[in-house]
PDB file of N, CA and C in Angstrom:
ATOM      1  N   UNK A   1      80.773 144.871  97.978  1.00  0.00           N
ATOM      2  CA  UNK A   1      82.041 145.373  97.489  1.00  0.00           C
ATOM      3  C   UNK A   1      82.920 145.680  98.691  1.00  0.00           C
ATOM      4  N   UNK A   2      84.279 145.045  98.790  1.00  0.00           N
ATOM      5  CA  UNK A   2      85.047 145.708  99.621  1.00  0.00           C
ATOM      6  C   UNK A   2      86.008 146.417  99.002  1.00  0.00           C
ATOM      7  N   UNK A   3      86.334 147.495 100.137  1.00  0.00           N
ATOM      8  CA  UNK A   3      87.134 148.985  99.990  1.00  0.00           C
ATOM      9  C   UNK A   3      88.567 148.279 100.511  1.00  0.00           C
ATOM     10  N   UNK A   4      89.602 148.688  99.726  1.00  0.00           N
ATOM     11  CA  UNK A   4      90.518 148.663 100.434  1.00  0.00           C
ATOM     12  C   UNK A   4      91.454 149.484 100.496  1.00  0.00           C
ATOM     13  N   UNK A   5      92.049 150.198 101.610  1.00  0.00           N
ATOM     14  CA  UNK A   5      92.047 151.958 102.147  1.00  0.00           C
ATOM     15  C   UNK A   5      93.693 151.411 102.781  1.00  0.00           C
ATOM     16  N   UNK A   6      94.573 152.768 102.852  1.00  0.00           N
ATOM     17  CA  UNK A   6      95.124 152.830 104.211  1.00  0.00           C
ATOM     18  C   UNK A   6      94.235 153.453 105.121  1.00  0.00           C
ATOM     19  N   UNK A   7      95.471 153.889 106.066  1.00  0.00           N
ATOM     20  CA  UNK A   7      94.966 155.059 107.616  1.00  0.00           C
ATOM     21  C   UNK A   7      95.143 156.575 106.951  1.00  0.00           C
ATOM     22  N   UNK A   8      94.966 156.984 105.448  1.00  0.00           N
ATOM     23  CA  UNK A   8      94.673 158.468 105.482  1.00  0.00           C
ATOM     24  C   UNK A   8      93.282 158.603 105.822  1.00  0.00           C
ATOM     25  N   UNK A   9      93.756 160.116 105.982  1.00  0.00           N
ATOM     26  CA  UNK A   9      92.723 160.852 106.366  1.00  0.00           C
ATOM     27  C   UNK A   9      91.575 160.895 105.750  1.00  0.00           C
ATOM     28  N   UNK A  10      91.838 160.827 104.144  1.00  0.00           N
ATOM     29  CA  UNK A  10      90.304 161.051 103.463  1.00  0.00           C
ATOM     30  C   UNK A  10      89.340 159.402 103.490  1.00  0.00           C
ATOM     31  N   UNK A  11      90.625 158.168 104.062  1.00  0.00           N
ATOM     32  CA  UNK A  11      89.205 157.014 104.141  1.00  0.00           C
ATOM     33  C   UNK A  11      88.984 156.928 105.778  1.00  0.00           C
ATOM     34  N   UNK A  12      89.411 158.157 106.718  1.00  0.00           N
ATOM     35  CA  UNK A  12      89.042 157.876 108.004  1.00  0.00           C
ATOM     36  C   UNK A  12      87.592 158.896 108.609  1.00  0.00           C
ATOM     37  N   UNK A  13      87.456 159.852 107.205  1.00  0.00           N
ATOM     38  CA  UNK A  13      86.755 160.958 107.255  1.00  0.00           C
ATOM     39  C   UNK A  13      85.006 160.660 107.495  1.00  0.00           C
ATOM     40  N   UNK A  14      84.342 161.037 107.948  1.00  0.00           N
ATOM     41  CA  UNK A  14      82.661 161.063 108.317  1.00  0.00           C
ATOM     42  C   UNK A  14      81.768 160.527 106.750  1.00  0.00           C
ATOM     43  N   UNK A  15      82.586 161.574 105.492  1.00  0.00           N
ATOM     44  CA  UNK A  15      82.228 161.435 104.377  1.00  0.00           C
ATOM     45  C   UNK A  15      82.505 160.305 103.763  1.00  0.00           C
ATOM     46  N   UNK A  16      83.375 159.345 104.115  1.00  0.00           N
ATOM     47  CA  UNK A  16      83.484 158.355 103.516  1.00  0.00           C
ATOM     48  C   UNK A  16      82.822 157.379 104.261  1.00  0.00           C
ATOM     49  N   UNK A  17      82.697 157.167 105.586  1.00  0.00           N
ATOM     50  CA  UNK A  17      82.427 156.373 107.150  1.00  0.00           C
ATOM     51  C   UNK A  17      80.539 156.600 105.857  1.00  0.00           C
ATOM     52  N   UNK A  18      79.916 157.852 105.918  1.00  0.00           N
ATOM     53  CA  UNK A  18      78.788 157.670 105.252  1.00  0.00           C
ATOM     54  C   UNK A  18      78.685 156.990 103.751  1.00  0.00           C
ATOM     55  N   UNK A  19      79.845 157.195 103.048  1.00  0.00           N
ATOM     56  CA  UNK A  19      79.558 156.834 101.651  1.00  0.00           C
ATOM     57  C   UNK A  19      79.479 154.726 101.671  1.00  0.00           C
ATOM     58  N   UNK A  20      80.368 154.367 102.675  1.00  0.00           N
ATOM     59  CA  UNK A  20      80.645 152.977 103.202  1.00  0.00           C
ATOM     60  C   UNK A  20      78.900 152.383 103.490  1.00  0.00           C
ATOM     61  N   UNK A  21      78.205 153.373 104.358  1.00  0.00           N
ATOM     62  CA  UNK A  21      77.834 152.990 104.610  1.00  0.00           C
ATOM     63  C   UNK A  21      76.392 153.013 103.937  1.00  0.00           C
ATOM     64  N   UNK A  22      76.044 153.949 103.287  1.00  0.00           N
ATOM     65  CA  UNK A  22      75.064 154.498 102.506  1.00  0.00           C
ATOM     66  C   UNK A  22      74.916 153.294 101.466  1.00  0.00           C
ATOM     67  N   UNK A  23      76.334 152.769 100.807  1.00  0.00           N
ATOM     68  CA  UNK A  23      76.090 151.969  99.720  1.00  0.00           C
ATOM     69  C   UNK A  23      76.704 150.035 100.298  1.00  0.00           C
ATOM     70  N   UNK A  24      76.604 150.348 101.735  1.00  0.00           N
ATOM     71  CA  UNK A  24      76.659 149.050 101.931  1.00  0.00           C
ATOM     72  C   UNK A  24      77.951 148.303 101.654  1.00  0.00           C
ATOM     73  N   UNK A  25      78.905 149.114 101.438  1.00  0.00           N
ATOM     74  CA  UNK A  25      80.462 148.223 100.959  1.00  0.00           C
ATOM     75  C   UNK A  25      81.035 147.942 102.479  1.00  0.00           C
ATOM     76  N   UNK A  26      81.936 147.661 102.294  1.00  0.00           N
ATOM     77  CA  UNK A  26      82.537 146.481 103.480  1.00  0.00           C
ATOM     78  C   UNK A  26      84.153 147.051 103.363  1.00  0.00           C
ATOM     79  N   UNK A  27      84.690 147.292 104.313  1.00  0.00           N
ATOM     80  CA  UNK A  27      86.024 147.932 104.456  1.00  0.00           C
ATOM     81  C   UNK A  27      87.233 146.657 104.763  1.00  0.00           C
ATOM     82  N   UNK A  28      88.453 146.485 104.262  1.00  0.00           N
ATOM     83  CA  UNK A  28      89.127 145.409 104.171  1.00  0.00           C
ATOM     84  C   UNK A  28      90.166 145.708 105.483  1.00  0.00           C
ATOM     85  N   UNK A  29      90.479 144.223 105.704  1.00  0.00           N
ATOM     86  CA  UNK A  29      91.392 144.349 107.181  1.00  0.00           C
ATOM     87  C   UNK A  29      91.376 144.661 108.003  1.00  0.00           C
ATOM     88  N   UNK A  30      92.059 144.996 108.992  1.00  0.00           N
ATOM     89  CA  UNK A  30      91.598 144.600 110.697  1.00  0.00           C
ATOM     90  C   UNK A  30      91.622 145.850 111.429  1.00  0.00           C
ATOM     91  N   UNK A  31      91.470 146.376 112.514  1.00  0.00           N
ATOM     92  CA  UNK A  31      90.056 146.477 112.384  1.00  0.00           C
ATOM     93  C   UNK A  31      89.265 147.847 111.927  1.00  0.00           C
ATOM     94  N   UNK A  32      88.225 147.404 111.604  1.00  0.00           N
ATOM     95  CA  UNK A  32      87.119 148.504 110.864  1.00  0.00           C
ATOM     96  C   UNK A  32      87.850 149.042 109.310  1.00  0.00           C
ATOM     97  N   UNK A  33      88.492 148.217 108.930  1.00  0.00           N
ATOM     98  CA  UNK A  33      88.932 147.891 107.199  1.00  0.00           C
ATOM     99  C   UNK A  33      90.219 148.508 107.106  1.00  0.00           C
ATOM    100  N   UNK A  34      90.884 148.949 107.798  1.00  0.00           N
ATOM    101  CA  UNK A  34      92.448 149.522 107.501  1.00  0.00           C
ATOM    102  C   UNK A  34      93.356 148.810 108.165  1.00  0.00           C
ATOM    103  N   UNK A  35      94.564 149.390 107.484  1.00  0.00           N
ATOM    104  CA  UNK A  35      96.100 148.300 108.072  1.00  0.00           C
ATOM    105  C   UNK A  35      95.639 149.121 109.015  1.00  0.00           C
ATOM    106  N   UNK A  36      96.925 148.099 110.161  1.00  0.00           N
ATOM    107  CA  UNK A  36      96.889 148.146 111.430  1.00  0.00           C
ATOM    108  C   UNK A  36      98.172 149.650 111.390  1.00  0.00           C
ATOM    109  N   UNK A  37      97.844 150.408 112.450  1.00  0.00           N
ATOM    110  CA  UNK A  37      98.985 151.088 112.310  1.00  0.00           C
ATOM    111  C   UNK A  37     100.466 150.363 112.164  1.00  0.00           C
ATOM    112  N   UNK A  38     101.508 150.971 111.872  1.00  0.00           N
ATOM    113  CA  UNK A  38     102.590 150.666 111.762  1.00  0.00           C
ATOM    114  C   UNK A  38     102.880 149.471 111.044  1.00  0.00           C
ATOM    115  N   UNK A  39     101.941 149.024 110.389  1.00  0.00           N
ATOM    116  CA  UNK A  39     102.157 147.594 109.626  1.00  0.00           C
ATOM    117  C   UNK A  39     101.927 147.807 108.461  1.00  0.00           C
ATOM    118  N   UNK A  40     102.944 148.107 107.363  1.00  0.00           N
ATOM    119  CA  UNK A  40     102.486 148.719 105.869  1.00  0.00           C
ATOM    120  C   UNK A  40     102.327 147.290 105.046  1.00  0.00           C
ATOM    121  N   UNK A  41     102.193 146.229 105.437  1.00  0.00           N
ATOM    122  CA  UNK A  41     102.334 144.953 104.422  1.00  0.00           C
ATOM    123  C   UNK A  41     100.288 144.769 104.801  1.00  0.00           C
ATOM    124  N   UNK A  42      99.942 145.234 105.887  1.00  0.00           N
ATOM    125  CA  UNK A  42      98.283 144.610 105.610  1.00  0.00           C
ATOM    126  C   UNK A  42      97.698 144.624 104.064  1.00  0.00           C
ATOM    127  N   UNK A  43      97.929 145.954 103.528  1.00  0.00           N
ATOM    128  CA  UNK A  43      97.356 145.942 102.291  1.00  0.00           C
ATOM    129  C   UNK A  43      98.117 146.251 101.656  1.00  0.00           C
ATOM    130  N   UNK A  44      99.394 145.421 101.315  1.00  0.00           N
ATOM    131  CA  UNK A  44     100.466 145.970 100.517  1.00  0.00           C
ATOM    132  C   UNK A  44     100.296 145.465  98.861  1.00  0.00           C
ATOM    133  N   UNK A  45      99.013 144.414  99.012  1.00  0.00           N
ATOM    134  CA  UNK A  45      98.610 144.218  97.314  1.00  0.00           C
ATOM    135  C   UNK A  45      97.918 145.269  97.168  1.00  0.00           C
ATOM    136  N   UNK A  46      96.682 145.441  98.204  1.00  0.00           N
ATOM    137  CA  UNK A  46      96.210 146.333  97.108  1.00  0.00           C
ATOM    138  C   UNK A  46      96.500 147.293  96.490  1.00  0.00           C
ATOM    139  N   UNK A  47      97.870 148.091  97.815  1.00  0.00           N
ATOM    140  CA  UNK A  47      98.272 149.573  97.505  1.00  0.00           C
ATOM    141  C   UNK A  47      98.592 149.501  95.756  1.00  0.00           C
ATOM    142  N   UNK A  48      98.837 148.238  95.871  1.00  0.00           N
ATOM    143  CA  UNK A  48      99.982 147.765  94.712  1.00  0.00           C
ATOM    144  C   UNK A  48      98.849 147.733  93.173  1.00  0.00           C
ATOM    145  N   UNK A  49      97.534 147.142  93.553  1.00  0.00           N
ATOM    146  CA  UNK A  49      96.659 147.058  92.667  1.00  0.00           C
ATOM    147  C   UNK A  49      96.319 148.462  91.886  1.00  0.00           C
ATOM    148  N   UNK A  50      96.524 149.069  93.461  1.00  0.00           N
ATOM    149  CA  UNK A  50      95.240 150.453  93.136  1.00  0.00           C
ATOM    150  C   UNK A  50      96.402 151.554  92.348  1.00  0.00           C
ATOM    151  N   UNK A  51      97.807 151.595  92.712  1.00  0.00           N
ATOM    152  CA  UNK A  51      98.459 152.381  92.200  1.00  0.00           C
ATOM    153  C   UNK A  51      98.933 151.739  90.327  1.00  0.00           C
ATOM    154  N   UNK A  52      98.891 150.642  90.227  1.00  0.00           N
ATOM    155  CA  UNK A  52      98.851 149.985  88.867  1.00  0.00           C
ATOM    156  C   UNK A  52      97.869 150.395  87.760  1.00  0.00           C
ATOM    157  N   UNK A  53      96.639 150.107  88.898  1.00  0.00           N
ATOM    158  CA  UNK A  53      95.359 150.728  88.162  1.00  0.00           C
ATOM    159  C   UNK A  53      95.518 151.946  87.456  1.00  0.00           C
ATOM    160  N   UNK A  54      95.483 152.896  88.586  1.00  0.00           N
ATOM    161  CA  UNK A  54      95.629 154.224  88.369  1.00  0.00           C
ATOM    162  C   UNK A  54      96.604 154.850  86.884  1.00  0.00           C
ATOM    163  N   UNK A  55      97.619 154.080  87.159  1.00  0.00           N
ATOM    164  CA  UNK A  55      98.492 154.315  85.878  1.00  0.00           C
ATOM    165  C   UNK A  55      98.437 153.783  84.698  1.00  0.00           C
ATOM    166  N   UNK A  56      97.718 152.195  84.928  1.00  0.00           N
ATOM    167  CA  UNK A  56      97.307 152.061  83.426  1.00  0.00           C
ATOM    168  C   UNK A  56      96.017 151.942  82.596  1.00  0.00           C
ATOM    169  N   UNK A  57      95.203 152.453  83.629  1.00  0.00           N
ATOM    170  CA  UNK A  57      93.815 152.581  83.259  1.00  0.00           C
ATOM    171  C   UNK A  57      93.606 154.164  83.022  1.00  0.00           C
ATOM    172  N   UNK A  58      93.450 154.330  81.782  1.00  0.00           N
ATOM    173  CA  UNK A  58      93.334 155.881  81.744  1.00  0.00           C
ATOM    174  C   UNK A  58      92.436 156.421  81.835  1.00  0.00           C
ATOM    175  N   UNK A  59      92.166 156.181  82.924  1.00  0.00           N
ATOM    176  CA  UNK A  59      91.014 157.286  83.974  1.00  0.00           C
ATOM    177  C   UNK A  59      90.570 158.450  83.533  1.00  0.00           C
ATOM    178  N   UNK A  60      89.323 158.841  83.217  1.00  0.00           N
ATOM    179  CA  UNK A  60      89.307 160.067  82.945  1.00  0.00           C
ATOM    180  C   UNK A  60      89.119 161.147  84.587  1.00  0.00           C
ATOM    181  N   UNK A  61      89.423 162.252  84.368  1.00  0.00           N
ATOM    182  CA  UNK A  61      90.210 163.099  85.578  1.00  0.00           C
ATOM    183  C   UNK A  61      88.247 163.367  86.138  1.00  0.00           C
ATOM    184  N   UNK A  62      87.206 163.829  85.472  1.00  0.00           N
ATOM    185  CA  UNK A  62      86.288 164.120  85.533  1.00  0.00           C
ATOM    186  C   UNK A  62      84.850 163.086  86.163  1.00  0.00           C
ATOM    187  N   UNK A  63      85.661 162.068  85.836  1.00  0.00           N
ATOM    188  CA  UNK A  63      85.281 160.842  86.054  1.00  0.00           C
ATOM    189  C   UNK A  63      84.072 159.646  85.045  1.00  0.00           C
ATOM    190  N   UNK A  64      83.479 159.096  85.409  1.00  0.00           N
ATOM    191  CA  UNK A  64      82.415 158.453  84.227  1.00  0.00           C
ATOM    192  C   UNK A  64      81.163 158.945  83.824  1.00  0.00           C
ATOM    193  N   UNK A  65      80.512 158.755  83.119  1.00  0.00           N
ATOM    194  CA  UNK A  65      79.308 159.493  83.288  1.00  0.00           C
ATOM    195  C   UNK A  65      77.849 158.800  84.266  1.00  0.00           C
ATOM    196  N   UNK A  66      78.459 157.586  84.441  1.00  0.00           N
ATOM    197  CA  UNK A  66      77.235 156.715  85.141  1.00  0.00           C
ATOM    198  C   UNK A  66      77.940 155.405  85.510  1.00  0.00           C
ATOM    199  N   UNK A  67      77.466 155.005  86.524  1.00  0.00           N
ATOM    200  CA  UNK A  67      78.290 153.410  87.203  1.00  0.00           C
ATOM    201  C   UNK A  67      78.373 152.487  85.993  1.00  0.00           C
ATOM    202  N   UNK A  68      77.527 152.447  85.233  1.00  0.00           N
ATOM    203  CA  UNK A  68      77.818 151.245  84.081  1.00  0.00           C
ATOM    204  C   UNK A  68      78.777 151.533  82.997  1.00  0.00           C
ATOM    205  N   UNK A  69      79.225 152.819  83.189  1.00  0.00           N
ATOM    206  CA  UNK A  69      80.284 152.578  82.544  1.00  0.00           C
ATOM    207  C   UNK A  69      81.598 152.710  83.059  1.00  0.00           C
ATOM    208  N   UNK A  70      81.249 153.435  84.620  1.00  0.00           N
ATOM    209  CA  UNK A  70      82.710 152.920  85.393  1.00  0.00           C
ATOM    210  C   UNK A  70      82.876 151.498  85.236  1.00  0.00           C
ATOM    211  N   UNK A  71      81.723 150.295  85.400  1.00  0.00           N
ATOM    212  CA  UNK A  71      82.253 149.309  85.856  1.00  0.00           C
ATOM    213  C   UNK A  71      82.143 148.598  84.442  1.00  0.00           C
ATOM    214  N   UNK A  72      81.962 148.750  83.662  1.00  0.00           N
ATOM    215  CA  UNK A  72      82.913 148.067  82.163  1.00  0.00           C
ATOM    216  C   UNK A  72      83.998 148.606  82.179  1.00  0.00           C
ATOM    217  N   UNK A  73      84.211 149.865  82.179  1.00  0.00           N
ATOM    218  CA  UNK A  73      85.847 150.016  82.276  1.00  0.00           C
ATOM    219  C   UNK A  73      86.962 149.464  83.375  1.00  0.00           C
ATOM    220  N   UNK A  74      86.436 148.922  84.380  1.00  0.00           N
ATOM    221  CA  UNK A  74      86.597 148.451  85.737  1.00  0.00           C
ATOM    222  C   UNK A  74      86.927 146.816  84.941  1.00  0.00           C
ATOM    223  N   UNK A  75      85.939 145.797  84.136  1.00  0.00           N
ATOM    224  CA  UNK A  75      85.358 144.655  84.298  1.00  0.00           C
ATOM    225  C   UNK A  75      86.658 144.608  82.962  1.00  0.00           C
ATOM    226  N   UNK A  76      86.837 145.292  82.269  1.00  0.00           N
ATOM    227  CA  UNK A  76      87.628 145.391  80.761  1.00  0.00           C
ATOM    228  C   UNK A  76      89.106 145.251  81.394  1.00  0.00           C
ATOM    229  N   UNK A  77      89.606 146.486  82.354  1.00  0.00           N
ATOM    230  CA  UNK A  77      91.099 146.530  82.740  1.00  0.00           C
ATOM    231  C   UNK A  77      91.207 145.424  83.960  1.00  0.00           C
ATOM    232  N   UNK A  78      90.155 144.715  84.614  1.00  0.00           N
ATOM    233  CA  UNK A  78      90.387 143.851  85.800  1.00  0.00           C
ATOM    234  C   UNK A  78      90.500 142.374  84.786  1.00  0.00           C
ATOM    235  N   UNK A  79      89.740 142.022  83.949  1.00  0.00           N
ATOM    236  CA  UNK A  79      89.675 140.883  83.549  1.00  0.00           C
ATOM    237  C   UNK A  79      90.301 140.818  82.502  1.00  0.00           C
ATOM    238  N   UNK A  80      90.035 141.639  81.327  1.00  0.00           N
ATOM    239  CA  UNK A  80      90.641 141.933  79.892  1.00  0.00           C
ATOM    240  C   UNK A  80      91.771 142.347  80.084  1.00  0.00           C
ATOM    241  N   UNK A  81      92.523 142.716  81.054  1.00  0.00           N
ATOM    242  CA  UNK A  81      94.174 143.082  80.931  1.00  0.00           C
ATOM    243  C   UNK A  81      94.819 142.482  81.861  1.00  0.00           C
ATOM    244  N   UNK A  82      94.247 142.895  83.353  1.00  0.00           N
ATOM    245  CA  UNK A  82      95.526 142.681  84.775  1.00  0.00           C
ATOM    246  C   UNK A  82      95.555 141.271  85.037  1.00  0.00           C
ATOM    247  N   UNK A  83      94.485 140.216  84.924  1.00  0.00           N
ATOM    248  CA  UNK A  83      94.231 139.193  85.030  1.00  0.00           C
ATOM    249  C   UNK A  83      94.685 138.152  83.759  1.00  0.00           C
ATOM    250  N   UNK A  84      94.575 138.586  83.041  1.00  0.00           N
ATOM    251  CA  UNK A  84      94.838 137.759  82.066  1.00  0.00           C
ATOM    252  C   UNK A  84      95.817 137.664  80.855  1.00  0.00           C
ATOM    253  N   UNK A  85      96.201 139.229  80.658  1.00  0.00           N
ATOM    254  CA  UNK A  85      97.067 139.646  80.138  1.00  0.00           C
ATOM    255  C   UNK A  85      98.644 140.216  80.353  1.00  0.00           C
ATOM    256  N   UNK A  86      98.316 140.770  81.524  1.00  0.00           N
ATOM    257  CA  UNK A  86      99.530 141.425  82.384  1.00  0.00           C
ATOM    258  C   UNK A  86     100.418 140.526  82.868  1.00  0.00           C
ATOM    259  N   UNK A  87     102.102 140.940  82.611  1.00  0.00           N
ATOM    260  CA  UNK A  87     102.350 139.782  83.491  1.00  0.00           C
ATOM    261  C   UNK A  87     103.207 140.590  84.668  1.00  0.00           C
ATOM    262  N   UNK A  88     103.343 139.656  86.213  1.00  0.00           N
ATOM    263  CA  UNK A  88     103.536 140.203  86.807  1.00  0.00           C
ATOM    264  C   UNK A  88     104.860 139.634  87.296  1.00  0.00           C
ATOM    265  N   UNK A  89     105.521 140.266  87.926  1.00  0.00           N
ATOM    266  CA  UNK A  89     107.022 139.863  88.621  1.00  0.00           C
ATOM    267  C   UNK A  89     106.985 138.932  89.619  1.00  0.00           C
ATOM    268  N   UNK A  90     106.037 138.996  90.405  1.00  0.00           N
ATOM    269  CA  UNK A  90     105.619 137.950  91.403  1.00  0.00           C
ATOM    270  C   UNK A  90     105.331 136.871  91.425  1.00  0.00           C
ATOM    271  N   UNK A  91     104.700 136.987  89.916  1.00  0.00           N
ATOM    272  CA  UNK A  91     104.252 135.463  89.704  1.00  0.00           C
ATOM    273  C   UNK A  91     105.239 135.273  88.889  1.00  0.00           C
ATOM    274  N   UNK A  92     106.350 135.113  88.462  1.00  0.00           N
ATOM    275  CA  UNK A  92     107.529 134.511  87.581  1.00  0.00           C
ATOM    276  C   UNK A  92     107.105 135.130  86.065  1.00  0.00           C
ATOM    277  N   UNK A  93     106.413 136.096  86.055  1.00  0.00           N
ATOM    278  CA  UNK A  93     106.541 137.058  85.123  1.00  0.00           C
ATOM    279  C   UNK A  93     105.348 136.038  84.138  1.00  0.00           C
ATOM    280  N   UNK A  94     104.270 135.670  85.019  1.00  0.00           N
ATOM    281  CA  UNK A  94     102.969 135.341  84.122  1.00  0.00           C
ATOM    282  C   UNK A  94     102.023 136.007  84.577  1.00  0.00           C
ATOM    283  N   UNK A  95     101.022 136.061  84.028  1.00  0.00           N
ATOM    284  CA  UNK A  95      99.525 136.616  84.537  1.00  0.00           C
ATOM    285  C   UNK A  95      98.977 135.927  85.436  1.00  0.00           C
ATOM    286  N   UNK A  96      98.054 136.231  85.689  1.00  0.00           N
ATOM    287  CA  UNK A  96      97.488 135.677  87.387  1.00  0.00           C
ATOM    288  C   UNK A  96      96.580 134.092  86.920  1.00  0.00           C
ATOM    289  N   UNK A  97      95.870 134.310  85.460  1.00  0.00           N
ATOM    290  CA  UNK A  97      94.940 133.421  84.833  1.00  0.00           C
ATOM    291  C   UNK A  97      96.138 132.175  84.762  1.00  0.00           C
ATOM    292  N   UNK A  98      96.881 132.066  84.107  1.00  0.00           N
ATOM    293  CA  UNK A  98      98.152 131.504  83.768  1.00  0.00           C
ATOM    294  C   UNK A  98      99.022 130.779  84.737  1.00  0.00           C
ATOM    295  N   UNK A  99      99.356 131.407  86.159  1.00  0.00           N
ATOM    296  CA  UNK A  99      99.824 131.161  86.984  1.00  0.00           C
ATOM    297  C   UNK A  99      99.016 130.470  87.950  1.00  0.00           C
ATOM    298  N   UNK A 100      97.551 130.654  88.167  1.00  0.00           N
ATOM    299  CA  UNK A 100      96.915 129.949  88.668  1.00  0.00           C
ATOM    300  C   UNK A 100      96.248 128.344  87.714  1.00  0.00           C
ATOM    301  N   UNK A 101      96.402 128.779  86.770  1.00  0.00           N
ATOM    302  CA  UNK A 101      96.485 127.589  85.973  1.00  0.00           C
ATOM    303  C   UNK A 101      97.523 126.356  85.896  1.00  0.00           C
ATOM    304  N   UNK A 102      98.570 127.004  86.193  1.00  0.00           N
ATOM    305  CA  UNK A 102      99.618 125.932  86.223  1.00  0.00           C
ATOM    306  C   UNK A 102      99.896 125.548  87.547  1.00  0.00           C
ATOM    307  N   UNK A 103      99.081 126.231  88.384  1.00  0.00           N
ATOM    308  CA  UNK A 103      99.366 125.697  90.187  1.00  0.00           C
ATOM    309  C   UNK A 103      98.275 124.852  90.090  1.00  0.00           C
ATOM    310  N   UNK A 104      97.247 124.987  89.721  1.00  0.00           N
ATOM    311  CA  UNK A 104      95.960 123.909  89.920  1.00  0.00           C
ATOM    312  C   UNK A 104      96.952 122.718  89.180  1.00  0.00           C
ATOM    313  N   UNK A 105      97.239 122.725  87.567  1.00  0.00           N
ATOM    314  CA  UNK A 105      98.273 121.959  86.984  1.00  0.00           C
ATOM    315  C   UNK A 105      98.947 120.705  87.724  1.00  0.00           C
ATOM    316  N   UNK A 106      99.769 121.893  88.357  1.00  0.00           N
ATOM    317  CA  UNK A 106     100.994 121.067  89.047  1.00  0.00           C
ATOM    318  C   UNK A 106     100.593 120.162  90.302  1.00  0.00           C
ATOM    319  N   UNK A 107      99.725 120.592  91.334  1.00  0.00           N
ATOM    320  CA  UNK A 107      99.011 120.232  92.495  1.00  0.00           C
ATOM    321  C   UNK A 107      97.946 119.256  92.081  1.00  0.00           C
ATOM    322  N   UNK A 108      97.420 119.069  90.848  1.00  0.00           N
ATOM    323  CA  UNK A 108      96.710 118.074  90.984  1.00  0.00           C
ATOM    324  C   UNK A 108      95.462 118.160  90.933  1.00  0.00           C
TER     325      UNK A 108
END
């Protein structure tokens, strides 16, 4: 699994440096998984993913009761909505399933 973080403080912290590493995930972008200073476009999807998420996945505040059901609720709003359902501005206001469908399409 990769993480993808800015430069705050709570993904530069010991506690997370252990949680990374305890469960083996992999930190995104250069180097040691965060934008580069002063460069806010390194992870400017994901900021974009993770703050989308947040708002339309209604998270409970307490959190899940066990990983299998974080990650159906994870596998439901990643595949069952943002991917396939959602449409986005970027892509000419289709979903990602859709838009990559009609680029394979068009290209051949």
């Amino acid at each position: 699994m990769i993480v993808h973080s800015d430069r705050g403080g709570q993904y530069l912290s010991r506690k997370m440096k252990k949680v990374i590493k305890t469960f083996k995930l992999r930190q995104s972008g250069p180097p040691r998984g965060m934008s580069r200073a002063d460069d806010p476009y390194d992870n400017a999807w994901a900021e974009s993913f993770w703050s989308r998420m947040k708002a339309e996945l209604d998270m409970s505040k307490g959190g899940y009761e066990n990983i299998d059901k974080l990650k159906s609720a994870l596998f439901e709003y990643i595949d069952g909505y943002y991917n396939t359902m959602r449409l986005h501005s970027s892509l000419n206001y289709l979903n990602p399933s859709t838009f990559e469908a009609e680029y394979y399409r068009k290209t051949g």
